[in-house]
Protein backbone atom coordinates (compact mmCIF):
# COMPACT_ATOMS: atom_id res chain seq x y z
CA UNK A 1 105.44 -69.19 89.49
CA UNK A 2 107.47 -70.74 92.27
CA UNK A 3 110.67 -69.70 92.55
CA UNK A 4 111.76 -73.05 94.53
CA UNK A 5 111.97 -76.25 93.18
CA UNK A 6 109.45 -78.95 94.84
CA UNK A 7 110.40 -82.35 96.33
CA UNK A 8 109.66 -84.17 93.12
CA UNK A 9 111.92 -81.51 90.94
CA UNK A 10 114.37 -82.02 93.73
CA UNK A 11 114.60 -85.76 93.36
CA UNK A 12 114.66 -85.10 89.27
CA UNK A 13 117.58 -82.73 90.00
CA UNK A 14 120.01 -84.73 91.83
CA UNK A 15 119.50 -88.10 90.04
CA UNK A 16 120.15 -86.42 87.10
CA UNK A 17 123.17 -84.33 88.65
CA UNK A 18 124.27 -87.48 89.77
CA UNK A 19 124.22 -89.50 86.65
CA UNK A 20 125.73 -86.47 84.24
CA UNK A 21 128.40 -86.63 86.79
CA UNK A 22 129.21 -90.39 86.97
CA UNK A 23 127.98 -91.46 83.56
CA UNK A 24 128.16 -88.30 81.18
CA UNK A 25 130.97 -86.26 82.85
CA UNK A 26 133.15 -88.77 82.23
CA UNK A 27 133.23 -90.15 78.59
CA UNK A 28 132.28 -86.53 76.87
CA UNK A 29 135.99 -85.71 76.10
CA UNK A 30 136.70 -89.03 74.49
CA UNK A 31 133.50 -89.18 72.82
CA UNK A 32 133.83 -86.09 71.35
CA UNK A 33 137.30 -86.73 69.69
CA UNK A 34 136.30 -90.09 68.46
CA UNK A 35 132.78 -88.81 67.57
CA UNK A 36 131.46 -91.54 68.80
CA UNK A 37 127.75 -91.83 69.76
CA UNK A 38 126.83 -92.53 72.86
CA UNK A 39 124.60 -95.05 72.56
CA UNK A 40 125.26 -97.38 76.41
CA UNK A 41 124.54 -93.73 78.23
CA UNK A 42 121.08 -93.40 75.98
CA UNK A 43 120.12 -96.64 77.67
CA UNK A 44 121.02 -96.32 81.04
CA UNK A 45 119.01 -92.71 80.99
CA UNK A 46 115.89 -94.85 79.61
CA UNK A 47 116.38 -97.43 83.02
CA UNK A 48 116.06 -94.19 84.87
CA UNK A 49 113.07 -92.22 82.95
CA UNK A 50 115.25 -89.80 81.71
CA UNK A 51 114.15 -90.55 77.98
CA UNK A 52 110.61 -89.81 78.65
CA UNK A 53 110.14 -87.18 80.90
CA UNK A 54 107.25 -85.57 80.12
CA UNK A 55 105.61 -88.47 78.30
CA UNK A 56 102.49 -90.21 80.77
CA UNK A 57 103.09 -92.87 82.50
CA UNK A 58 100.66 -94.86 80.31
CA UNK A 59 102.63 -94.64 77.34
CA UNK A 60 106.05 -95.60 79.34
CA UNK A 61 107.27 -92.07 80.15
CA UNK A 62 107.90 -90.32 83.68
CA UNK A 63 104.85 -88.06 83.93
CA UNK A 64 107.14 -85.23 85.18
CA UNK A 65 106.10 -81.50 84.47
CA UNK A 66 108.15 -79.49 82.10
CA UNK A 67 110.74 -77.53 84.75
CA UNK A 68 112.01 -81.33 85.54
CA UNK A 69 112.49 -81.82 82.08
CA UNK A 70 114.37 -78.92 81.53
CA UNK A 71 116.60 -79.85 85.19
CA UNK A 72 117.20 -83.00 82.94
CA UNK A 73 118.65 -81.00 80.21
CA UNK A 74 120.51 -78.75 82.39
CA UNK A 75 122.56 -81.43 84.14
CA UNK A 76 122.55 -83.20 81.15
CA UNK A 77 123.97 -80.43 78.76
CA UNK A 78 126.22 -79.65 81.73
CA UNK A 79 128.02 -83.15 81.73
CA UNK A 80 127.87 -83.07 77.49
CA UNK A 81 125.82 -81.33 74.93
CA UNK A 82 125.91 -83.92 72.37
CA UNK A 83 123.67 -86.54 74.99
CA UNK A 84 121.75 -83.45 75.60
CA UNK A 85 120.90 -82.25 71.74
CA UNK A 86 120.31 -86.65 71.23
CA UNK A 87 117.71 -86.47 74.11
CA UNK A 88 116.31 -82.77 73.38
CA UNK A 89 114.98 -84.27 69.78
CA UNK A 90 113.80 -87.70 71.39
CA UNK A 91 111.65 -85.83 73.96
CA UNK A 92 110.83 -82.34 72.73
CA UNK A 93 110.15 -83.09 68.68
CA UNK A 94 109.28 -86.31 68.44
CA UNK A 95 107.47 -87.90 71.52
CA UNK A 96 105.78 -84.37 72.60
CA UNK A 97 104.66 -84.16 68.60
CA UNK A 98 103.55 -88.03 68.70
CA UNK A 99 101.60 -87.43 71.96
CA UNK A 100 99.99 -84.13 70.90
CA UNK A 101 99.15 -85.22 67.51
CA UNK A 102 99.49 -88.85 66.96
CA UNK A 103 96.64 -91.38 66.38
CA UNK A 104 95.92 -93.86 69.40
CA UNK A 105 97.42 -96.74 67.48
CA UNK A 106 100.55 -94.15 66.77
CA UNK A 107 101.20 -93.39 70.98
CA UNK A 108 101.31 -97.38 71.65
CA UNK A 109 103.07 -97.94 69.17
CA UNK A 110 106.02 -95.87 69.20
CA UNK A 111 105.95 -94.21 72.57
CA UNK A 112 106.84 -96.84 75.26
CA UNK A 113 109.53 -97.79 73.03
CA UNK A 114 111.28 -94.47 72.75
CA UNK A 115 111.07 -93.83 75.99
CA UNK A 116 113.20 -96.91 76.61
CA UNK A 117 115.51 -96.04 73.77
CA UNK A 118 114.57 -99.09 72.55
CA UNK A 119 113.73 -96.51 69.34
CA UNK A 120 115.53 -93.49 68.41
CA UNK A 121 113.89 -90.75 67.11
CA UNK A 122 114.75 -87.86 64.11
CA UNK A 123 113.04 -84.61 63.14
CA UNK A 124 113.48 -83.97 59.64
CA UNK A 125 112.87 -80.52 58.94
CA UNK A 126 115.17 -78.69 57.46
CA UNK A 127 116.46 -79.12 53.64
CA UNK A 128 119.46 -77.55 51.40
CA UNK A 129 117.46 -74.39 50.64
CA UNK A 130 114.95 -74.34 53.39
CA UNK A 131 116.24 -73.41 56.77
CA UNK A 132 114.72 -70.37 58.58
CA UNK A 133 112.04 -70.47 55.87
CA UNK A 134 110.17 -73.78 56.85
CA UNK A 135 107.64 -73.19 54.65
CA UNK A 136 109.60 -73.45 51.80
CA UNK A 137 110.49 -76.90 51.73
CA UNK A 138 110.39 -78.87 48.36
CA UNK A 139 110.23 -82.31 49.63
CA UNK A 140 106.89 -83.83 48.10
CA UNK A 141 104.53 -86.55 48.90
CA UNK A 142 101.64 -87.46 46.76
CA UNK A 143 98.90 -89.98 47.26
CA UNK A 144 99.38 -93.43 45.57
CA UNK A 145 97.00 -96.10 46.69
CA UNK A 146 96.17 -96.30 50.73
CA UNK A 147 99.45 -94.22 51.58
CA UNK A 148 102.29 -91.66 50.00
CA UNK A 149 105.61 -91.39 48.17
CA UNK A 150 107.79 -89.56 49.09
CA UNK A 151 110.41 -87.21 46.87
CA UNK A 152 113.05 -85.06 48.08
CA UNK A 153 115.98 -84.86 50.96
CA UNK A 154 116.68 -83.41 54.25
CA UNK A 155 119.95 -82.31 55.58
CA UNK A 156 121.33 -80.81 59.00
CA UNK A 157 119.31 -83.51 60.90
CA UNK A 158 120.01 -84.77 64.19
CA UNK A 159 120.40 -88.21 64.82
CA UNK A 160 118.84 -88.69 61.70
CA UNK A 161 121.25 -91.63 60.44
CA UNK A 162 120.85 -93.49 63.46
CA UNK A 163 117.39 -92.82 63.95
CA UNK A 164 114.73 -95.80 63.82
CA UNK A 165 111.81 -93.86 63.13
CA UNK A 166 111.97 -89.54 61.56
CA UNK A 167 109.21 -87.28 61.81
CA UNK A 168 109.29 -85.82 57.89
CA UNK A 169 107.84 -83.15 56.34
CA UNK A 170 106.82 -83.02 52.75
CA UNK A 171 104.73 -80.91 50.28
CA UNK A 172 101.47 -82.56 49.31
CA UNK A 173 99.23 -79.57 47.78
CA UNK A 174 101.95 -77.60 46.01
CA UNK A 175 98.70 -74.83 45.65
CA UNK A 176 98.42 -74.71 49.28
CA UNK A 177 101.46 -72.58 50.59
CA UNK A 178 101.64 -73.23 54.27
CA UNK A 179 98.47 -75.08 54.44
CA UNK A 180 100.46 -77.49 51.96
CA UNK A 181 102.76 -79.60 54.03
CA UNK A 182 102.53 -82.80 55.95
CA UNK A 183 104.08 -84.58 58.44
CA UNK A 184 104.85 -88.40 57.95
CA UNK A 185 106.12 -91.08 60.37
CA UNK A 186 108.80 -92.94 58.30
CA UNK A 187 110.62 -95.80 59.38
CA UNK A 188 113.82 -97.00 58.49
CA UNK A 189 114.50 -99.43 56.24
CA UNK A 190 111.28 -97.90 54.23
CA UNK A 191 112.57 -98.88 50.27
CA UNK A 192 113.19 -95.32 49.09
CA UNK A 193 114.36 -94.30 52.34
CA UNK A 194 118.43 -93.51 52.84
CA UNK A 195 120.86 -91.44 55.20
CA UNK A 196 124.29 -90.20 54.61
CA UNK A 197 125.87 -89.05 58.02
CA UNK A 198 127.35 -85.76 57.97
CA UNK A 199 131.10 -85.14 59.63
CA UNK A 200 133.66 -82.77 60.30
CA UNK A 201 131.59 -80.17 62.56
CA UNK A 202 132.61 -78.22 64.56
CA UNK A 203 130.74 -79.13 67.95
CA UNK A 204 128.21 -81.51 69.03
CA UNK A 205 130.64 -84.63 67.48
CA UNK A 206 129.13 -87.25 69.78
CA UNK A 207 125.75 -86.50 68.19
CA UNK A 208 124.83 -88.25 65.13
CA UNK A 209 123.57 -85.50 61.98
CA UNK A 210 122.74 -86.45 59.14
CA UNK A 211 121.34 -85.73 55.61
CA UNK A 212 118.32 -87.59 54.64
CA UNK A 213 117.25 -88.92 51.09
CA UNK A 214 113.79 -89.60 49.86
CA UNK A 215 113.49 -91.43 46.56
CA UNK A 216 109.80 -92.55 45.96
CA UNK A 217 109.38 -93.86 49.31
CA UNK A 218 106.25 -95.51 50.26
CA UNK A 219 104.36 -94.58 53.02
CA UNK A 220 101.52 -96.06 54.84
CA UNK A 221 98.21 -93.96 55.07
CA UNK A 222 98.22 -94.99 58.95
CA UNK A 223 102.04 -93.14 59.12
CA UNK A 224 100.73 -89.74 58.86
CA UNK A 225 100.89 -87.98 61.57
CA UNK A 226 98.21 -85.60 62.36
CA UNK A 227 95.95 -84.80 59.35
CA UNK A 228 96.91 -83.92 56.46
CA UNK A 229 98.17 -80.01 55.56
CA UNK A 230 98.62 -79.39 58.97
CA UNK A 231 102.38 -80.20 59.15
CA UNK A 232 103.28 -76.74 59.12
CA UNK A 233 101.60 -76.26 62.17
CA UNK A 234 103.01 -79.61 63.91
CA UNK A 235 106.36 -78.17 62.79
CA UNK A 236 106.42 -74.77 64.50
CA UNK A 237 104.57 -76.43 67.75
CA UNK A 238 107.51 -78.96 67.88
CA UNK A 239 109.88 -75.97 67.78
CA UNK A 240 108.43 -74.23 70.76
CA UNK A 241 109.39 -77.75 72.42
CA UNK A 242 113.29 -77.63 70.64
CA UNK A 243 114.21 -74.48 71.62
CA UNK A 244 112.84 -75.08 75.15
CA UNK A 245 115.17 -77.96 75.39
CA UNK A 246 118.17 -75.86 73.51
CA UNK A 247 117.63 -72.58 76.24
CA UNK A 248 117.96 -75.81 79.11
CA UNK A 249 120.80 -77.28 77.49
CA UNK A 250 122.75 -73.73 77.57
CA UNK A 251 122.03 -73.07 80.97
CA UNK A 252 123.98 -76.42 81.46
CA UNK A 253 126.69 -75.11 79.32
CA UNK A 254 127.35 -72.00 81.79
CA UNK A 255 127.08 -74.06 84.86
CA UNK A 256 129.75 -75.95 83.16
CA UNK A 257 131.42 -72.87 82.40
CA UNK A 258 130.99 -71.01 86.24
CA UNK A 259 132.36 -74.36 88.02
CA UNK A 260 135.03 -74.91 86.18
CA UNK A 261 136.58 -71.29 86.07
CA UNK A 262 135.39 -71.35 89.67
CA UNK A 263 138.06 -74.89 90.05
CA UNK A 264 140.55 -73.28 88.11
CA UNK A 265 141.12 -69.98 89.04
CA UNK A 266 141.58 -71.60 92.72
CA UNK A 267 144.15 -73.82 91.58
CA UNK A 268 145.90 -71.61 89.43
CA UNK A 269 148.64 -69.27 90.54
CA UNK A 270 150.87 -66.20 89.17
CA UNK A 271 152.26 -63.71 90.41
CA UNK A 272 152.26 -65.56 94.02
CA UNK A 273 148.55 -65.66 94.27
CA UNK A 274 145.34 -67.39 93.17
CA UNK A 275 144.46 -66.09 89.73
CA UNK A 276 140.72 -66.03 91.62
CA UNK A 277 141.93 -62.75 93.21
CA UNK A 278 142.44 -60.88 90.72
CA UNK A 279 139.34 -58.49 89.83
CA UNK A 280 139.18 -59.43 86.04
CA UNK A 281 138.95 -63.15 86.71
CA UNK A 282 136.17 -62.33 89.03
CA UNK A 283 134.62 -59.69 86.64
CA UNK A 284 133.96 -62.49 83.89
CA UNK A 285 132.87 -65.11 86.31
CA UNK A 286 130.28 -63.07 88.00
CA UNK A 287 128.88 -61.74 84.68
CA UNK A 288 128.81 -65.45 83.93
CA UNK A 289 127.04 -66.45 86.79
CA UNK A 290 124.67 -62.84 86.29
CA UNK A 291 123.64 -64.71 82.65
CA UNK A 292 123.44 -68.04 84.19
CA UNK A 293 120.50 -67.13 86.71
CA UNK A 294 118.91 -65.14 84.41
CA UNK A 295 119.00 -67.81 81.84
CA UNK A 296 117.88 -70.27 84.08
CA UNK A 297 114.84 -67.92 85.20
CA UNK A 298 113.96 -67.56 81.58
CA UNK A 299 113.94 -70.96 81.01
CA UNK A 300 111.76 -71.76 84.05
CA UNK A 301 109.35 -69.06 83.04
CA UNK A 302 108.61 -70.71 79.43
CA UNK A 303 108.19 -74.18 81.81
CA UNK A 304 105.79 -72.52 84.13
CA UNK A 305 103.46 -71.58 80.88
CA UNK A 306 103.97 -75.08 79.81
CA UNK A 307 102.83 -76.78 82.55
CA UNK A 308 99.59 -74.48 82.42
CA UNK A 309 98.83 -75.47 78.87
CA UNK A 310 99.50 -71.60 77.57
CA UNK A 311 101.27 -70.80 74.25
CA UNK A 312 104.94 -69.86 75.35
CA UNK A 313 106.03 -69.07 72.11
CA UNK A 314 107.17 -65.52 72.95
CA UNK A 315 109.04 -66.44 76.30
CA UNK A 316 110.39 -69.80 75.10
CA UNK A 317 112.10 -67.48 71.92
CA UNK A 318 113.04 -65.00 74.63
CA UNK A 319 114.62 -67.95 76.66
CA UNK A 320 116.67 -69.44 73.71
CA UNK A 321 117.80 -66.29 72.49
CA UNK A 322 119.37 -65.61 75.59
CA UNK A 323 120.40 -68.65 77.04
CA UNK A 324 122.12 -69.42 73.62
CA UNK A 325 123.75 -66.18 73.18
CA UNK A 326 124.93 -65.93 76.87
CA UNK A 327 127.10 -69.56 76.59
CA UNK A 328 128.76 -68.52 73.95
CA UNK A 329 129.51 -65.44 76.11
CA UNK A 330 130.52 -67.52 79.18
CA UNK A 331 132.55 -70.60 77.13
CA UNK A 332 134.79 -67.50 75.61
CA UNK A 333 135.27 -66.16 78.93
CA UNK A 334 135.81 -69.47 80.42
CA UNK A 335 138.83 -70.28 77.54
CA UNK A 336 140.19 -67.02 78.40
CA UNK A 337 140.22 -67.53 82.33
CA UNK A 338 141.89 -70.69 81.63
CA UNK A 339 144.46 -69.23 78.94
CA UNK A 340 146.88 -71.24 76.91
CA UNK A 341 145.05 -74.63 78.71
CA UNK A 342 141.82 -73.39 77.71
CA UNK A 343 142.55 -74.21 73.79
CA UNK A 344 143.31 -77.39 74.34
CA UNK A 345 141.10 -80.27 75.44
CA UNK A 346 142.76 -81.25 78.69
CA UNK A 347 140.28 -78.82 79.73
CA UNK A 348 136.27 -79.07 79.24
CA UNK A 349 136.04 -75.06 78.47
CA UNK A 350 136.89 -75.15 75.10
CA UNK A 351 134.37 -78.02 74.01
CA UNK A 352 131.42 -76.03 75.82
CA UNK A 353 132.92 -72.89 73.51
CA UNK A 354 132.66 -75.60 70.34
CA UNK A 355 128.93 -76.99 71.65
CA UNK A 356 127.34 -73.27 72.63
CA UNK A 357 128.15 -71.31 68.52
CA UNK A 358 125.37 -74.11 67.33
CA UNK A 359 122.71 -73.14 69.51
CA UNK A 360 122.63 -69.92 68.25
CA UNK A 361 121.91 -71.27 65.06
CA UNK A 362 119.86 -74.46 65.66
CA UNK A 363 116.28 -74.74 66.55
CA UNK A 364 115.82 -71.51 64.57
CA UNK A 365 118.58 -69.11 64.72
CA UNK A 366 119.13 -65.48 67.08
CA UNK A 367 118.26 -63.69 64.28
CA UNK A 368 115.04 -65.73 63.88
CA UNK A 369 114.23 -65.44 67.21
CA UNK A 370 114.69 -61.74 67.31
CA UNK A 371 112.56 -61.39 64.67
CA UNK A 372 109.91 -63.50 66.42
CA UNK A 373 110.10 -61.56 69.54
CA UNK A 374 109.79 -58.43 67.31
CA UNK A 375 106.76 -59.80 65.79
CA UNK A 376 104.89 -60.47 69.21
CA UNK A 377 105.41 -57.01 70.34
CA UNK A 378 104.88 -55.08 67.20
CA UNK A 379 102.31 -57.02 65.78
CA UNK A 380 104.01 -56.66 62.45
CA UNK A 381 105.47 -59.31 60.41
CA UNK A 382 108.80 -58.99 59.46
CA UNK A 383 108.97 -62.26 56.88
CA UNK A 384 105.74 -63.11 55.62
C-alpha cells in the first residue's frame, strides 16, 4: 500500500475539492433547513464523473480505483453529508451490486444512465422489524407467470421516494432461512409500487428517506437481479461497499470539523488573545486531527484490498466503526470550540454534529460492527 496518492488520485482530489467547495460548500446550510434535495448539484457531479466512479468506462462510469472514490466522498461529505449519503447509495449499493451481479442486458440498461443521474438509485433493505437482522425480513415475492409479486414494505431508505429504480429484497422460499431471499430491480411507477417520504430527522435533511410499500407488485422475471436465493448474499456484499462509502464520508466530516475550529479559534479572541492559544483549544483539535489521519488510513487500507479484489470485510467494519465514532467525537468538540455560535447554524459545526450520530447507526450500526470485528478474530458467532 502506497502511502501517497498518484497523479490520477491527485487530479480526482482537487476537482472534487474544488467542486465541494464552489458547488456543495455553498448551498448545504440552506438546503439543510429547507430540506431540500439537491437535485442541480447531482447533475453537475454526473458532467464531471463523479456519479460513477468506479463503474467502467463501457458502461458510462470513470474507471477510477476505489481510494479515488473514497477522495470523492471525502470532499464530498466535507462540503455536505446529505450529497454524500445520495451519492454513497448511487455508487456503492446500487451500481457496484448491478455491475457485480447484474445480467448483461441489466449493466446497459441501467448503468450509463445512473452514472449521468439521468436515474437515481435506492437500496431497500431494511423494514419495521428487520434492521441489524437482515435476514429477517418479511417482505415476500412469489412466482406468478414469467415474473414476481411482491408483498410487504421497507422503511429507513435513502432516496428511496425519489428514486427511479430500488434494489429490493424479498422472501421467496419462506423454508429457506438465509438462502430464502431475493433481490429484485423495481422500477417506479411499477402498479403495486408506492413511497411515503419520511421527515423530521434529525440530520442528513437534504437527503431524501423514505418508507417503501409493496402491494402485489408485479415484477418482470428479467428484473431479478442475480439468481434467485442469493439476495442475502448480494445484500451483505453491497454493505461492504456502504460502509466503505460511510467511513469516507466521516473522514470528510472531521476535515470539516479540523478547518473550521482551525478558522475559528484564529479569529476568535478573549481574554486579549486568540482562543487558538490556549492549550485546551489545541488539545481537542489535535486529538481531532490524531482521529482524522487515522480514519483516513483506515479507510485507504479497506480501498487498497478493494482494488486487489480481496474480501475487506474485516477492515472496511474496522474503518466505519472508527471513522463514524471519531466525527461524532470531533463535531462535539468542534461545537464546543466554537461555544454559544456553535449551536446555532451560522456556523457549519453543529450540522456536521447533526450528520455524524447517523453514521453510527446506518450501514449497520457500531454495535454491529463490533460484533463483526469480534467475529473475525474469535471465530465465534455472536448472532447466529
Amino acid at each position: 500500500m502506497e502511502f501517497t496518492l498518484n497523479e490520477e488520485q491527485k487530479m480526482v482530489k482537487e476537482m472534487a475539492k474544488r467542486f465541494s467547495d464552489e458547488e456543495i460548500a455553498p448551498y448545504a446550510r440552506e438546503n439543510d433547513i429547507e430540506e431540500k434535495f439537491p437535485h442541480g448539484i447531482l447533475k453537475k457531479m454526473a458532467s464531471l464523473g463523479l456519479m460513477g466512479a468506479t463503474v467502467p468506462a463501457a458502461y458510462g462510469g470513470a474507471g477510477l480505483d476505489f481510494i479515488s472514490e473514497a477522495i470523492i466522498f471525502e470532499e464530498v461529505g466535507r462540503g455536505c453529508s446529505s450529497v454524500r449519503t445520495i451519492i454513497s447509495v448511487q455508487m456503492s449499493l446500487v451500481e457496484l451490486s448491478i455491475l457485480k451481479r447484474g445480467t448483461e442486458e441489466q449493466k446497459q440498461k441501467y448503468l450509463p444512465r445512473l452514472c449521468s443521474a439521468e436515474l437515481l438509485g435506492s437500496f431497500a433493505l431494511t423494514e419495521p422489524d428487520a434492521g441489524s437482522d437482515a435476514a429477517s425480513i418479511k417482505t415476500t415475492a412469489y412466482k406468478k407467470g414469467d415474473g414476481w409479486v411482491l408483498n410487504g414494505s421497507k422503511t429507513w431508505i435513502s432516496t428511496g421516494d425519489i428514486a427511479d429504480i430500488s434494489i429490493v429484497f424479498a422472501r421467496t422460499d419462506p423454508q429457506a432461512g438465509k438462502k430464502g431471499v431475493t433481490a429484485f430491480i423495481v422500477e417506479k411507477g411499477a402498479p403495486g409500487f408506492s413511497s411515503k417520504e419520511i421527515k423530521g430527522k434529525l440530520g442528513l435533511r437534504a437527503a431524501d428517506t423514505a418508507e417503501l410499500f409493496f402491494e402485489d407488485c408485479f415484477v418482470p422475471q428479467k428484473n431479478i437481479l442475480g439468481a434467485p436465493g442469493d439476495g442475502l448474499k448480494i445484500a451483505l456484499a453491497a454493505l461492504d461497499n456502504g460502509r466503505y462509502g460511510v467511513a469516507a464520508g466521516c473522514v470528510g466530516i472531521m476535515q470539516g470539523c479540523v478547518d473550521a475550529c482551525v478558522k475559528y479559534s484564529k479569529e476568535r479572541h478573549q481574554f486579549g488573545r486568540p482562543i487558538a492559544s490556549f492549550q485546551l483549544v489545541q488539545d481537542m483539535i489535535a486529538r481531532m486531527y490524531v482521529d482524522l489521519t487515522a480514519a483516513r488510513l483506515l479507510v485507504f487500507r479497506a480501498g487498497d484490498l478493494k482494488n486487489k479484489g480481496v474480501r475487506n470485510t474485516l477492515e472496511t467494519s474496522v474503518a466505519k466503526y472508527f471513522a463514524s465514532e471519531a466525527a461524532v467525537r470531533a463535531a462535539t468538540d468542534a461545537i464546543q470550540i466554537h461555544g454559544a455560535y456553535g449551536y446555532s447554524n451560522e456556523y457549519p459545526v453543529e450540522r456536521y454534529m447533526r450528520d455524524a450520530k447517523v453514521a453510527t447507526i446506518y450501514e449497520g450500526t457500531s454495535q454491529i460492527q463490533k460484533l463483526i470485528i469480534g467475529e473475525h478474530l474469535l471465530e465465534i458467532k455472536a448472532f447466529v
